[in-house]
Structure formats: C-alpha cells, structure tokens
Protein backbone atom coordinates (compact mmCIF):
# COMPACT_ATOMS: atom_id res chain seq x y z
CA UNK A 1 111.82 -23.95 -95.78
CA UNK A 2 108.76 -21.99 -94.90
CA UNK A 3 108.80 -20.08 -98.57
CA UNK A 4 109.33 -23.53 -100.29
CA UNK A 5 106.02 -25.02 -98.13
CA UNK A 6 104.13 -22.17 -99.32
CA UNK A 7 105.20 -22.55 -103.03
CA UNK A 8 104.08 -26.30 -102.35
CA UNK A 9 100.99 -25.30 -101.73
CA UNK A 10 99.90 -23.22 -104.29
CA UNK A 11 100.58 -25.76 -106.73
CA UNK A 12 98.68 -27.89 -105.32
CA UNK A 13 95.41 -26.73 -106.74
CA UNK A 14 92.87 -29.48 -104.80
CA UNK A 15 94.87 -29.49 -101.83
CA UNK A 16 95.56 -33.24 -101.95
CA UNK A 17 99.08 -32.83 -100.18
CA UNK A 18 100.85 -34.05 -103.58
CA UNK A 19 101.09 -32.93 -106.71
CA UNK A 20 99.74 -34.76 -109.76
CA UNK A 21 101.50 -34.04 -113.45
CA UNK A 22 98.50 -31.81 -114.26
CA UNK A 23 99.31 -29.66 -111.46
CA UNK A 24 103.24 -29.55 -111.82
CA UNK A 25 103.29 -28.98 -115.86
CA UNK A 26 100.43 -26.02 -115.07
CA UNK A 27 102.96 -24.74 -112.21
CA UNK A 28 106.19 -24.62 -114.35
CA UNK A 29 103.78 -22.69 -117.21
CA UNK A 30 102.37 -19.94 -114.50
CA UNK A 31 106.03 -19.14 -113.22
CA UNK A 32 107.03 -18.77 -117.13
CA UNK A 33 109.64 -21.49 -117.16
CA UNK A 34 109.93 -21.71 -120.36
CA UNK A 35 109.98 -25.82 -120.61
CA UNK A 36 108.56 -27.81 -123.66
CA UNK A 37 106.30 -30.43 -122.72
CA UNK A 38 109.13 -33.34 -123.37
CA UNK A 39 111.02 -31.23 -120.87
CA UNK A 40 107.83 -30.72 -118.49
CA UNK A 41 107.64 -35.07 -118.16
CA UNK A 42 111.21 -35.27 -118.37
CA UNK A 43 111.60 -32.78 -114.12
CA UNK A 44 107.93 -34.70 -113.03
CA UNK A 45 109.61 -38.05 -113.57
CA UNK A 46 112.96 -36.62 -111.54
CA UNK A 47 110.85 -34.99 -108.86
CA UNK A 48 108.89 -38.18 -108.76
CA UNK A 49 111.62 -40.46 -106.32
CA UNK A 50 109.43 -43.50 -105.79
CA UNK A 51 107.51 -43.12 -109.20
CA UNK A 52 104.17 -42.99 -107.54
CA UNK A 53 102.70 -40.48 -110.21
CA UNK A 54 102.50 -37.96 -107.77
CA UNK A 55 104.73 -35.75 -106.27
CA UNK A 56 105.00 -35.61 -102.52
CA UNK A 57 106.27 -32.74 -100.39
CA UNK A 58 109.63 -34.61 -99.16
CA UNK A 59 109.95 -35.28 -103.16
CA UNK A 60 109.46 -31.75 -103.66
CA UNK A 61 111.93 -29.96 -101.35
CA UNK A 62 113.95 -32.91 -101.89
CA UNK A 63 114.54 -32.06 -105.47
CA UNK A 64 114.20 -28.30 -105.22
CA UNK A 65 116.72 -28.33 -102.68
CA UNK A 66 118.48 -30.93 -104.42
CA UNK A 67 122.06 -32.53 -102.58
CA UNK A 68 124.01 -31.21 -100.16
CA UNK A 69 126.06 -28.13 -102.16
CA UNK A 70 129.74 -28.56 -102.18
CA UNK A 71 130.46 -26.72 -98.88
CA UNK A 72 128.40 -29.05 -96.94
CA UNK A 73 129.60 -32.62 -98.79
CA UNK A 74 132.95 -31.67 -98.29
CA UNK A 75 132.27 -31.69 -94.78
CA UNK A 76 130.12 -34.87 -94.78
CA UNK A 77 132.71 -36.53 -96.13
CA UNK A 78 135.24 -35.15 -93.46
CA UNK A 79 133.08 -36.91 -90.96
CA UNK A 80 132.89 -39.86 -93.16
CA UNK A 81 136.73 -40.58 -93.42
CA UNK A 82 136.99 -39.75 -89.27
CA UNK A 83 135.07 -42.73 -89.35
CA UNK A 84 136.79 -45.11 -92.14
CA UNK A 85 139.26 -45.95 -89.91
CA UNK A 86 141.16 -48.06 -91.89
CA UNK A 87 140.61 -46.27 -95.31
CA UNK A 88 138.80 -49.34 -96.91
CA UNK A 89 135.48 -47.54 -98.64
CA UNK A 90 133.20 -48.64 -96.16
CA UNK A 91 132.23 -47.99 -92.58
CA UNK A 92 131.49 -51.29 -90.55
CA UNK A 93 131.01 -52.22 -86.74
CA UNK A 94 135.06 -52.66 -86.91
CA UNK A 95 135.80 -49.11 -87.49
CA UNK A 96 132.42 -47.80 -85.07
CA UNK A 97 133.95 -49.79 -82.21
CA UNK A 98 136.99 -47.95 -82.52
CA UNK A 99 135.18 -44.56 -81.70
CA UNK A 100 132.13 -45.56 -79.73
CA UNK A 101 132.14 -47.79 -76.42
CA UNK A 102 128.46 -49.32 -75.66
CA UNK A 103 129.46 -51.38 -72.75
CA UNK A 104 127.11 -48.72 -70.45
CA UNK A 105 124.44 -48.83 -72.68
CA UNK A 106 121.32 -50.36 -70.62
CA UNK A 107 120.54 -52.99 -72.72
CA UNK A 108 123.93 -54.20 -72.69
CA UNK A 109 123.89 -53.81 -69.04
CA UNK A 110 120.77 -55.53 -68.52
CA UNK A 111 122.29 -58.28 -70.81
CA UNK A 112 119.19 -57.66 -73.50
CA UNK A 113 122.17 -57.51 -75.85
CA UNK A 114 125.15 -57.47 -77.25
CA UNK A 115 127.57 -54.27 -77.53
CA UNK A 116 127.75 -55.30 -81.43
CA UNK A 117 123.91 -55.85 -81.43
CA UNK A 118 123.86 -51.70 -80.34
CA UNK A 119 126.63 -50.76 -82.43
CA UNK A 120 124.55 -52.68 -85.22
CA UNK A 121 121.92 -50.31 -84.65
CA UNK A 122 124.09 -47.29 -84.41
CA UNK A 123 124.87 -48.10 -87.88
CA UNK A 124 121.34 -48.88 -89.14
CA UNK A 125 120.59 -45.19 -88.48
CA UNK A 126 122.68 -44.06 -91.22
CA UNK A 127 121.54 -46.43 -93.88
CA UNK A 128 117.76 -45.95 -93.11
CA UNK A 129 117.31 -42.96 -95.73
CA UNK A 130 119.37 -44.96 -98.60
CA UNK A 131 117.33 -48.50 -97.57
CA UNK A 132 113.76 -46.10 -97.91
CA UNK A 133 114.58 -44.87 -101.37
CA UNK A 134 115.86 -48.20 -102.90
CA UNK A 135 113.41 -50.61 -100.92
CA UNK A 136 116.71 -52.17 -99.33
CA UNK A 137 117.11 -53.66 -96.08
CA UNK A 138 119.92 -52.93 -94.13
CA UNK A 139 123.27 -54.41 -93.95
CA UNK A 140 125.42 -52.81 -90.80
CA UNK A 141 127.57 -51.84 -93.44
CA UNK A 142 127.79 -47.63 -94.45
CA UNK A 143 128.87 -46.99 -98.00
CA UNK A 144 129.75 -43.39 -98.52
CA UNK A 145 126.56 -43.19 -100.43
CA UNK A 146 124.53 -43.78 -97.90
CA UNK A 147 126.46 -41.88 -95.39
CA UNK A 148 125.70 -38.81 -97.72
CA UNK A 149 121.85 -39.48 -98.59
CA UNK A 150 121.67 -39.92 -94.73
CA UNK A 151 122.92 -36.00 -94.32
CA UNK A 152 121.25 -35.03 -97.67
CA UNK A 153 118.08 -35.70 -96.17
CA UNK A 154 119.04 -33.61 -92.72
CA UNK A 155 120.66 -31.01 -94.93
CA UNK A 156 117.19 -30.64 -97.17
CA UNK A 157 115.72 -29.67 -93.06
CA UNK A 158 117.85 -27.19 -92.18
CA UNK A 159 118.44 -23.52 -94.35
CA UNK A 160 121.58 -21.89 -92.85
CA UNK A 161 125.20 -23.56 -94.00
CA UNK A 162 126.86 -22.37 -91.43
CA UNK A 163 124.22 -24.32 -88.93
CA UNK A 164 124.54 -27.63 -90.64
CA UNK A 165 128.57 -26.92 -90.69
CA UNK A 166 128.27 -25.76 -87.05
CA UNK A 167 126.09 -29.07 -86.51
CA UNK A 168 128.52 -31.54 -88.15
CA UNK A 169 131.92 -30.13 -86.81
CA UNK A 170 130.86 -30.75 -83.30
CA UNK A 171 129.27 -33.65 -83.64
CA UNK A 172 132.02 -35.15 -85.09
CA UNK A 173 134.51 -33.37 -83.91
CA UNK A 174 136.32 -32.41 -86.36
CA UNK A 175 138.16 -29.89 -85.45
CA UNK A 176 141.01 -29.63 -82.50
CA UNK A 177 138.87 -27.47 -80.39
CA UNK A 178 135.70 -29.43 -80.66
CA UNK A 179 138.23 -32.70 -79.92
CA UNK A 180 139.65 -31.68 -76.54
CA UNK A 181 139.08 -33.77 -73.93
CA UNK A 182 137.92 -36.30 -76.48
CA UNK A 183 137.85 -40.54 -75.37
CA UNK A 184 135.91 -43.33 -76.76
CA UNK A 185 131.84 -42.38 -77.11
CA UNK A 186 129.46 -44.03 -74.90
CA UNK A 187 125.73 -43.80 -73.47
CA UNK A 188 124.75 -43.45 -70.33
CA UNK A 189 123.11 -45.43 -68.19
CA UNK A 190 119.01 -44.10 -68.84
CA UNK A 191 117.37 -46.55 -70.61
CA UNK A 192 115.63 -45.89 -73.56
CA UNK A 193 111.84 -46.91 -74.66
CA UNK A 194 111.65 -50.63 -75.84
CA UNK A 195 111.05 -51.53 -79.37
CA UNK A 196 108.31 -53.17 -80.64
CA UNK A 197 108.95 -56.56 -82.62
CA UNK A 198 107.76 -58.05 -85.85
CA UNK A 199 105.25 -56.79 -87.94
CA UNK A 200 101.78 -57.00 -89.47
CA UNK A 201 99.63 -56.95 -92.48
CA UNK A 202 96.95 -55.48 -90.96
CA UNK A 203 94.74 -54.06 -93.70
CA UNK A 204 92.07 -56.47 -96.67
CA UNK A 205 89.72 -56.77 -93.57
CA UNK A 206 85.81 -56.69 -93.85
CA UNK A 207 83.44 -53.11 -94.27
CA UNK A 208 84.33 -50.67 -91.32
CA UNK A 209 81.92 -51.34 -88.33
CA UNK A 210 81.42 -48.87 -85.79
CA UNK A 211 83.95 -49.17 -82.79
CA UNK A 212 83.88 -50.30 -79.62
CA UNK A 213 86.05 -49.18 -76.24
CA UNK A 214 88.86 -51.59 -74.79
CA UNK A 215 88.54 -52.67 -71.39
CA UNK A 216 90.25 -50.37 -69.27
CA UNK A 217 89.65 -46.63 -71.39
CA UNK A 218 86.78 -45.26 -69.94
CA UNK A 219 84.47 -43.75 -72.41
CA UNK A 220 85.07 -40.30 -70.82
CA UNK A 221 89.35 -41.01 -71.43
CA UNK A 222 91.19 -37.40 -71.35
CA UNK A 223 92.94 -36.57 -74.63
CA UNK A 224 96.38 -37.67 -72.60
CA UNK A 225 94.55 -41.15 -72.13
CA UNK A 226 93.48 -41.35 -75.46
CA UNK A 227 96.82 -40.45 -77.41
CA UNK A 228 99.20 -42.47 -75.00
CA UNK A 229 96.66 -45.49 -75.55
CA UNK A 230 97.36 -45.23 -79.32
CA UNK A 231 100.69 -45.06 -79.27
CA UNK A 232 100.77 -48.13 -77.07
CA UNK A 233 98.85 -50.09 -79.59
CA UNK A 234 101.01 -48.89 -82.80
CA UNK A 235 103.97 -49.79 -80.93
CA UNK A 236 102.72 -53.43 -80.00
CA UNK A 237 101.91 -53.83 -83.99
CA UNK A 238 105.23 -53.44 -84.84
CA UNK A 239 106.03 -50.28 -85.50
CA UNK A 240 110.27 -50.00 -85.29
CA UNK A 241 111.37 -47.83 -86.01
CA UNK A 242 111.00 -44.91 -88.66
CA UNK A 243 110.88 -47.82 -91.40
CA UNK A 244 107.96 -49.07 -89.22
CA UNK A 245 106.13 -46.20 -88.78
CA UNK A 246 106.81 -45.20 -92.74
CA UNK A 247 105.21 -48.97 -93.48
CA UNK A 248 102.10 -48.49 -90.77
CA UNK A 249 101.52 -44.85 -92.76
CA UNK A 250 101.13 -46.32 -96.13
CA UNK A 251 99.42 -48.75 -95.00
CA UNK A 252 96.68 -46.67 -93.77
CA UNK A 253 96.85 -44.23 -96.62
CA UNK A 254 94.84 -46.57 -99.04
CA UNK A 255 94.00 -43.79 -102.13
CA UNK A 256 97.96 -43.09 -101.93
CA UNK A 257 97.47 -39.83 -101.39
CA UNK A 258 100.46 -39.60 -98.87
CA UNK A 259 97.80 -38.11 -96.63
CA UNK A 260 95.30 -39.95 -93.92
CA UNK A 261 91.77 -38.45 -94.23
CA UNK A 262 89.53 -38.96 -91.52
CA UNK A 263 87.52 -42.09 -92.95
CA UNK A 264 91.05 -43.23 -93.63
CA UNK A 265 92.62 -43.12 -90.23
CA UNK A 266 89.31 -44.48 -88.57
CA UNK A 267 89.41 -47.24 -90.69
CA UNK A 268 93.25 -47.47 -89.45
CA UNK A 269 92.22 -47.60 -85.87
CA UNK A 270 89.37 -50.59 -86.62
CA UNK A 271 92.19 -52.26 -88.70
CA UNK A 272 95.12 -52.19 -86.20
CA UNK A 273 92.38 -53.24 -83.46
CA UNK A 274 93.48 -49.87 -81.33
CA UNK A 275 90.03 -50.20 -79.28
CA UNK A 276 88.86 -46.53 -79.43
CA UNK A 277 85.11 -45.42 -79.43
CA UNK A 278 84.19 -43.20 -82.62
CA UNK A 279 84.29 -40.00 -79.89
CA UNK A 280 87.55 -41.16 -79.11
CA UNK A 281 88.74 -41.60 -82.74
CA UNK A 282 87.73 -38.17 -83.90
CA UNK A 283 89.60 -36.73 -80.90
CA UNK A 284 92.61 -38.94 -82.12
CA UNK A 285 92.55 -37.63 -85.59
CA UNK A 286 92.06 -33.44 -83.79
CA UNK A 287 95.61 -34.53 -82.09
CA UNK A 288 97.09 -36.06 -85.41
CA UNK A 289 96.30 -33.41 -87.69
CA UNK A 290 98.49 -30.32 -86.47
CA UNK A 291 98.32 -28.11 -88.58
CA UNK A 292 94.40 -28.08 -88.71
CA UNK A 293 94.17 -28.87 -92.56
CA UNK A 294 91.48 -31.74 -92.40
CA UNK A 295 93.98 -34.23 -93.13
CA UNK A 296 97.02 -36.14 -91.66
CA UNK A 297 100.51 -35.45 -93.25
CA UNK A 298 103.18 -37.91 -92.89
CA UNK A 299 105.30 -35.48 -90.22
CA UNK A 300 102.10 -35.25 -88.42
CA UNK A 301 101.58 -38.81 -88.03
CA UNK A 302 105.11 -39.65 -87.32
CA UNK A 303 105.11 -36.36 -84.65
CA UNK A 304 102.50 -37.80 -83.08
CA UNK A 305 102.82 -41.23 -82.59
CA UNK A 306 106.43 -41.09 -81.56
CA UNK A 307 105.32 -37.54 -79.25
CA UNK A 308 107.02 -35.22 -77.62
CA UNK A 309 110.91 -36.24 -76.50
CA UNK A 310 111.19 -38.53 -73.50
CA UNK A 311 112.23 -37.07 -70.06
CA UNK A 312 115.90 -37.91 -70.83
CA UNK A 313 116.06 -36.03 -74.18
CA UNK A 314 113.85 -33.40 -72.92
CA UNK A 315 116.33 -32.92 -70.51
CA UNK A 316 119.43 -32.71 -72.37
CA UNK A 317 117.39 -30.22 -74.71
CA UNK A 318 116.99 -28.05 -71.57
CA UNK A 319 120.05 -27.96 -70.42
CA UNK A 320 121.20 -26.98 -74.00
CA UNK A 321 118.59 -23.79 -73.83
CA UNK A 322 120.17 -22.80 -69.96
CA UNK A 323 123.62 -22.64 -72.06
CA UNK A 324 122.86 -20.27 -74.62
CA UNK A 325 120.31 -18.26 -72.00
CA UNK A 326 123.24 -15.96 -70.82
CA UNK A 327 121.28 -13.33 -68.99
CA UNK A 328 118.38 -16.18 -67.65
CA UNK A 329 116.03 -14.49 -68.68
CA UNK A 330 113.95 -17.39 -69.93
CA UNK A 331 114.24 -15.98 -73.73
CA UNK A 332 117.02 -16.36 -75.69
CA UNK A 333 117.78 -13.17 -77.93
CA UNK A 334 119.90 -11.73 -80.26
CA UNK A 335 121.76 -10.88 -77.27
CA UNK A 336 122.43 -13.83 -75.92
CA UNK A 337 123.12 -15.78 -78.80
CA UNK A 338 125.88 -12.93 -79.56
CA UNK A 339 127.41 -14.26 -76.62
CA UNK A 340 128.40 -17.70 -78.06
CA UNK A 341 128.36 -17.52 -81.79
CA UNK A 342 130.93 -15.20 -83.96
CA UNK A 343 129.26 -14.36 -87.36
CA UNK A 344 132.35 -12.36 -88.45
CA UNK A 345 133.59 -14.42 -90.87
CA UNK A 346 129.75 -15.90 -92.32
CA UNK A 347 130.68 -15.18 -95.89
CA UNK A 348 127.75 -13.10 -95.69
CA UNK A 349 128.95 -10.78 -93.50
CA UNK A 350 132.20 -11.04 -95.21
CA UNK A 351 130.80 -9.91 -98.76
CA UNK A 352 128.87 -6.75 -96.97
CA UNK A 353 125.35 -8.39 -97.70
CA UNK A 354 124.17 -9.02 -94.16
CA UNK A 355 125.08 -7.41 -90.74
CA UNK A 356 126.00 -10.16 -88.04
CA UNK A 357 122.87 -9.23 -86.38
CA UNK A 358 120.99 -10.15 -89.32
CA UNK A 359 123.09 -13.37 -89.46
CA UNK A 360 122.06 -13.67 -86.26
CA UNK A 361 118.42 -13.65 -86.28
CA UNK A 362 118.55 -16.01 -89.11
CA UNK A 363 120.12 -18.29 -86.44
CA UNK A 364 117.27 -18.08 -84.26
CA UNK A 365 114.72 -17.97 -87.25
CA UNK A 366 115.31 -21.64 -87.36
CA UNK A 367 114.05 -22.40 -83.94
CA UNK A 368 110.80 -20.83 -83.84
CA UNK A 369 109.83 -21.98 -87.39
CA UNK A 370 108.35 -25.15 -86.04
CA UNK A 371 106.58 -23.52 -83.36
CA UNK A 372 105.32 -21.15 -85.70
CA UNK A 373 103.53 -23.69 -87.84
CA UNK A 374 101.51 -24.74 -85.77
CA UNK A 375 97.58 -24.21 -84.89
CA UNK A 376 97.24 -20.60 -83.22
CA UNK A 377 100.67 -20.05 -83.49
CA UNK A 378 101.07 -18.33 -86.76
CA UNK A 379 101.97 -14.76 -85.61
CA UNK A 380 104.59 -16.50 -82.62
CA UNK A 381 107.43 -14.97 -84.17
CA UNK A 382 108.95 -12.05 -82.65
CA UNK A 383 112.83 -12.61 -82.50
CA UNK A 384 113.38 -14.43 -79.52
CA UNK A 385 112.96 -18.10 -78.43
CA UNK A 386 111.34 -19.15 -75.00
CA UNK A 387 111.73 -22.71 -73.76
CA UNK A 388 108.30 -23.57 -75.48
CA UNK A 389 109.70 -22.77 -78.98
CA UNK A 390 113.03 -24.76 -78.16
CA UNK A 391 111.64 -27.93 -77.06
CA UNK A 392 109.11 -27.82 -80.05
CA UNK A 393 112.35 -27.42 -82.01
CA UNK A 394 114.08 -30.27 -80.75
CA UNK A 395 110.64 -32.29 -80.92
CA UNK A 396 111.23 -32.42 -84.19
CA UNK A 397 114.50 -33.01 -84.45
CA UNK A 398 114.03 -35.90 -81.89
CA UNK A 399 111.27 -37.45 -83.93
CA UNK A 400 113.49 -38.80 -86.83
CA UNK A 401 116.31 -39.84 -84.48
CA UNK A 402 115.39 -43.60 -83.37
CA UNK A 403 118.49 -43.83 -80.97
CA UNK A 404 118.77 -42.12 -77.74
CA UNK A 405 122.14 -42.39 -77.39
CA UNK A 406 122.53 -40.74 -80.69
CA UNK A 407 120.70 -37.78 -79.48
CA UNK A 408 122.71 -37.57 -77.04
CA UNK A 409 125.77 -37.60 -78.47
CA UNK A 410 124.77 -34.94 -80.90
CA UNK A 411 123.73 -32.73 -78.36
CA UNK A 412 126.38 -32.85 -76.17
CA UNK A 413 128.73 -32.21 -79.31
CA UNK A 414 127.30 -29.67 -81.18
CA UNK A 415 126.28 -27.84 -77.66
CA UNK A 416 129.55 -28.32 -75.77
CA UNK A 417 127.52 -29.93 -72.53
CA UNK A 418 131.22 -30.79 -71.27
CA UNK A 419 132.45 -27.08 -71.50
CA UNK A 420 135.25 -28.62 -73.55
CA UNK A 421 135.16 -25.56 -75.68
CA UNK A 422 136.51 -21.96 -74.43
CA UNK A 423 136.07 -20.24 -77.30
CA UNK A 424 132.76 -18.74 -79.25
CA UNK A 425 131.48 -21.40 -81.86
CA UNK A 426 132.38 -19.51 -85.68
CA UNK A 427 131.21 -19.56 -89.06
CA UNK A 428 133.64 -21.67 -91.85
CA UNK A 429 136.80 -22.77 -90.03
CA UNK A 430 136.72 -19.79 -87.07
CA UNK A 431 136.94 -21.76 -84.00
C-alpha cells in the first residue's frame, strides 16, 4: 500500500491528487513499458472506472491491485455460499434471517423498526461498492457479484493474504474451530448514532459572502467545538451513509478534481449553511486535511466527518488490543503476537523466503501504517504497536463500516472475544 501511494505520487506531476492522460502515458514511458500509444489510451480508459478523464487514487490501486487473486475469491465465495442458504444464486433477507437474529437490536427494541428493516440494511452494506460503480440503487438483494466487488474493494486495503484469509474465516466462520459455540448472530443492546434523512442539492447558490457564526458557537469555539459542530450539520443535510457522504464530497469538489481545496471547502461550509466564522473555517479545513498537503482527499473528508469510532466500537477495539497484549505491557510485539498466530505454514515460510519472524512483523506492519501517515508521525514505526497506533488502525477500518453491529460482529469473529477458540489462529487451513 504505502509503495503503491508513493508511485501515485510521482506521477502525479502537479500534485492535483489524480492523474490526467498526459501524466499516465508520460508515467508508463519513464518506467520503459514498452506500450504503443493505442495501447497507452487503451490501460487510461481501464484505469479510468467512472470515465471522469482522470484517474483517481482508489482507480489507481484499484486497477494496479486489480481483483481479489484466486486464493482470496475462493474464499469469498466460501463465505458467499455459507450464506446462500438455499443454493438459489442470490442472497436475500430469507437466507440473512436464517444466520442473524436482530430482535435485540435497539431500534427494533425501541420499535424505530422492523427486524427486516435492519436486516435490510445489513444487506445494503454489501451492495454499496457494486451500487457506487454502476450508479445503482440498492435492492436488499446480494448477487455474487456484488458480494465479491464488496471484498474486492476491502481486499485492494489490506497487503498480507493470509490477513484477509485470517479476516474472512473468522468472520464467517468457516471453519469448525472458528464455529464452536456458534448460534444465530445478533447485536447488542448499545444503540448506535441515528441517521440522517433525505437529502439536498445544496450547491448553484449566489458569489461566496463572508461567514457569519451560529447562535450558540462562540467565536472563541475549541477545535473539539468546531469539528463536532460540523459534523452535526453534515449529518442533518443528509448525509447516510457512505453513499451520502460520497454525494456531499462531489458535491463540494466543483473543478472535479477528487480533492477539496480550501476556497472549495469554504464555499462548502457557506453552501451547506454550517454557520462557521472564516477563523473557524480555516481551522475546519487544518482538521480535514491530515496529511498536511494543502488539500482535502476523499479518506480525509470521510475520516473526518464520520471521526474517530464511537465509545462502543472503541471499546470492542480495546478489548481486542488487551487480547493480543500477552505480557501487558501496553505494546504489542513480535513477541506477543508469536503468542497467538502460527506462521509455520505461510507459504512463505514454507518456500524458505521469509523467517516467521519476518512474517510476523509484516503482520504488525499493517497496523502502524495508518498511524504512520499521518502529520508528525512519519518516523512512528519501530516494530511494535501501542494502543494509539491500534485505535488509529481500527479508525479506519471503522470509517467505511456504516453498521455497528457489523463491526461488531467482525470483531468478535476474527478476534475470538468469546474465547471460542483454543488453538493459535494459522496461515492457509492451520487452525
């Protein structure tokens, strides 16, 4: 991930976030590629998903990374047939019901709604990726094809095979260890945040005028004040969702450059009527841009309008880091994670390429990567992961899950919360 982000941005030569076909044909000349121009149009056009004329970052790794490889489809589709039930093609509420009980689920509870309007939901979170691409809306109603784009784009996140395989196995427990003790799924009784309905066209409005406060933010607001006042506002525009914030971010974005800039997002903040001084917009746009570039990426804005996991996810995550902690030392090494991972049979190990231990840092590579990329925190890496690092981790993660009963499920499956597992977690089909 981190070498294809800084292949990204060397091609692009006026640091415009995207790539334009001047700057991809020049690319695939400088690495001596070998491609005739026919050929050159021919992988822009591919790379190009939504035909834009540019090529975006997502697009890029996207296509670099291309799908899933064999290995991991073949288990996809392991999880996709434990949830066919009945073999027809097609997952609907029918077969979720079987596997997934949402009468605790607090809106169901509360009697806000149905246990078919959740398991509706459940199901929209798997077609979201497919409906993006193809300008769809969803139907309740999985294809395999969807199923897979859904996991394509998770795969595309995450380097290390066995990982995703790890991942996937637990959470759907496909295997008889990862399936003892197993019932019907359900949520527990924390509610999660509300959603925000309908939606807006919010943009066509007269010249940007300077801004003025809303009642009740002082003019001397603290960056928390600020922030969690903006995210209020989104929210009350209509922003469900990741479709919703995906539609408030183009939106915004009116050169298409898949980036905010800063006249850009202020003229966002007048447009969606947030009610934030100029001070208080510039301190906004310090927050939204991350990475310190100048400019807003789409992560960045989705990062930090949905913020940091609530207390219940944060919690979970915790209790996930206390598990692989052995020693409690508050840092989880290569020690600890020796503990409760076997990388004897990673087929690099196998094949005499790579030591477990170097299998093993890889392992924790992933979780300080997102730490690491962010302001002041370049040189963070050092081999071990402290709570910090582990939250920002699962920040991430958290930001592109809408449900919180899905997060919860995955976590408690893929990091055995239940001690239903005895044995270490393996590589391929070790158990």
């Amino acid at each position: 991930m981190i070498g294809l982000q800084r292949t990204f941005k060397i091609m692009d030569d006026d640091n415009s976030k995207n790539l334009n076909m001047y700057e991809f044909c020049k690319a695939l000349s400088d690495y001596g590629l070998g491609f005739s121009k026919g050929e050159q149009q021919a992988i822009f056009n591919y790379f190009d998903v939504d035909n834009s004329g540019t090529i975006i970052y997502d697009e890029f790794i996207r296509a670099v990374r291309g799908p899933m490889n064999m290995a991991r489809k073949k288990i996809v589709a392991q999880a996709y047939k434990s949830l066919d039930k009945d073999g027809n093609g097609w997952v609907d509420i029918n077969d979720v019901r079987g596997v997934y009980n949402a009468r605790k689920h607090p809106d169901v509870i509360s009697g806000k709604k149905t246990e078919d309007q959740i398991l509706q939901e459940f199901l929209e979170t798997f077609e979201t990726a497919h409906s993006m691409r193809e300008n769809g809306a969803p139907d309740h109603v999985v294809t395999r094809e969807e199923f897979e784009e859904y996991y394509n784009n998770v795969s595309c996140s995450i380097d290390d095979d066995m990982y995703f395989m790890l991942m996937i196995n637990n959470a759907w427990k496909l295997t008889e260890e990862s399936r003892k003790g197993m019932g019907t799924k359900g949520w527990a009784n924390e509610s999660a945040q509300p959603r925000a309905k309908g939606d807006n066209n919010i943009f066509n409005r007269p010249a940007l005028k300077s801004q003025q406060k809303e009642a009740g933010l002082a003019d001397k607001a603290s960056e928390k004040e600020v922030i969690t006042h903006l995210r209020t506002k989104i929210a009350a525009r209509g922003a469900r969702g990741l479709m919703g914030l995906s539609r408030k971010f183009k939106i915004a974005d009116d050169n298409n450059s898949k980036t905010l800039d800063a006249y850009e997002f202020k003229k966002a903040m007048h447009d969606f009527r947030i009610g934030l001084s100029d001070k208080q917009v510039t301190v906004a746009f310090n927050i939204f841009d991350r990475d310190g570039s100048g400019e807003i990426s789409y992560d960045e804005f989705l990062r930090s309008v949905r913020g940091q996991m609530n207390l219940k996810r944060e919690g979970i995550a915790r209790r996930c880091f206390k598990i692989l902690d052995n020693n409690k030392s508050g840092l989880i090494d290569v020690n600890d994670v020796r503990q409760s991972y076997n990388a004897k049979q990673h087929p690099d190990v196998k094949a005499g390429k790579k030591t477990e231990d170097e299998v093993l840092m890889e392992f924790l590579d992933t979780f300080e990567d997102h730490y690491a990329d962010m302001k002041g925190h370049a040189d963070s890496r050092d081999g071990s992961i402290n709570m910090v690092e582990w939250l920002e981790y699962y920040n991430n993660v958290s930001m592109s899950i809408d449900d919180d009963a899905y997060f919860e499920l995955m976590m408690n499956s893929a990091w055995n919360l239940d001690g239903a597992r005895v044995t270490k977690k393996g590589w391929g089909a070790e158990y």
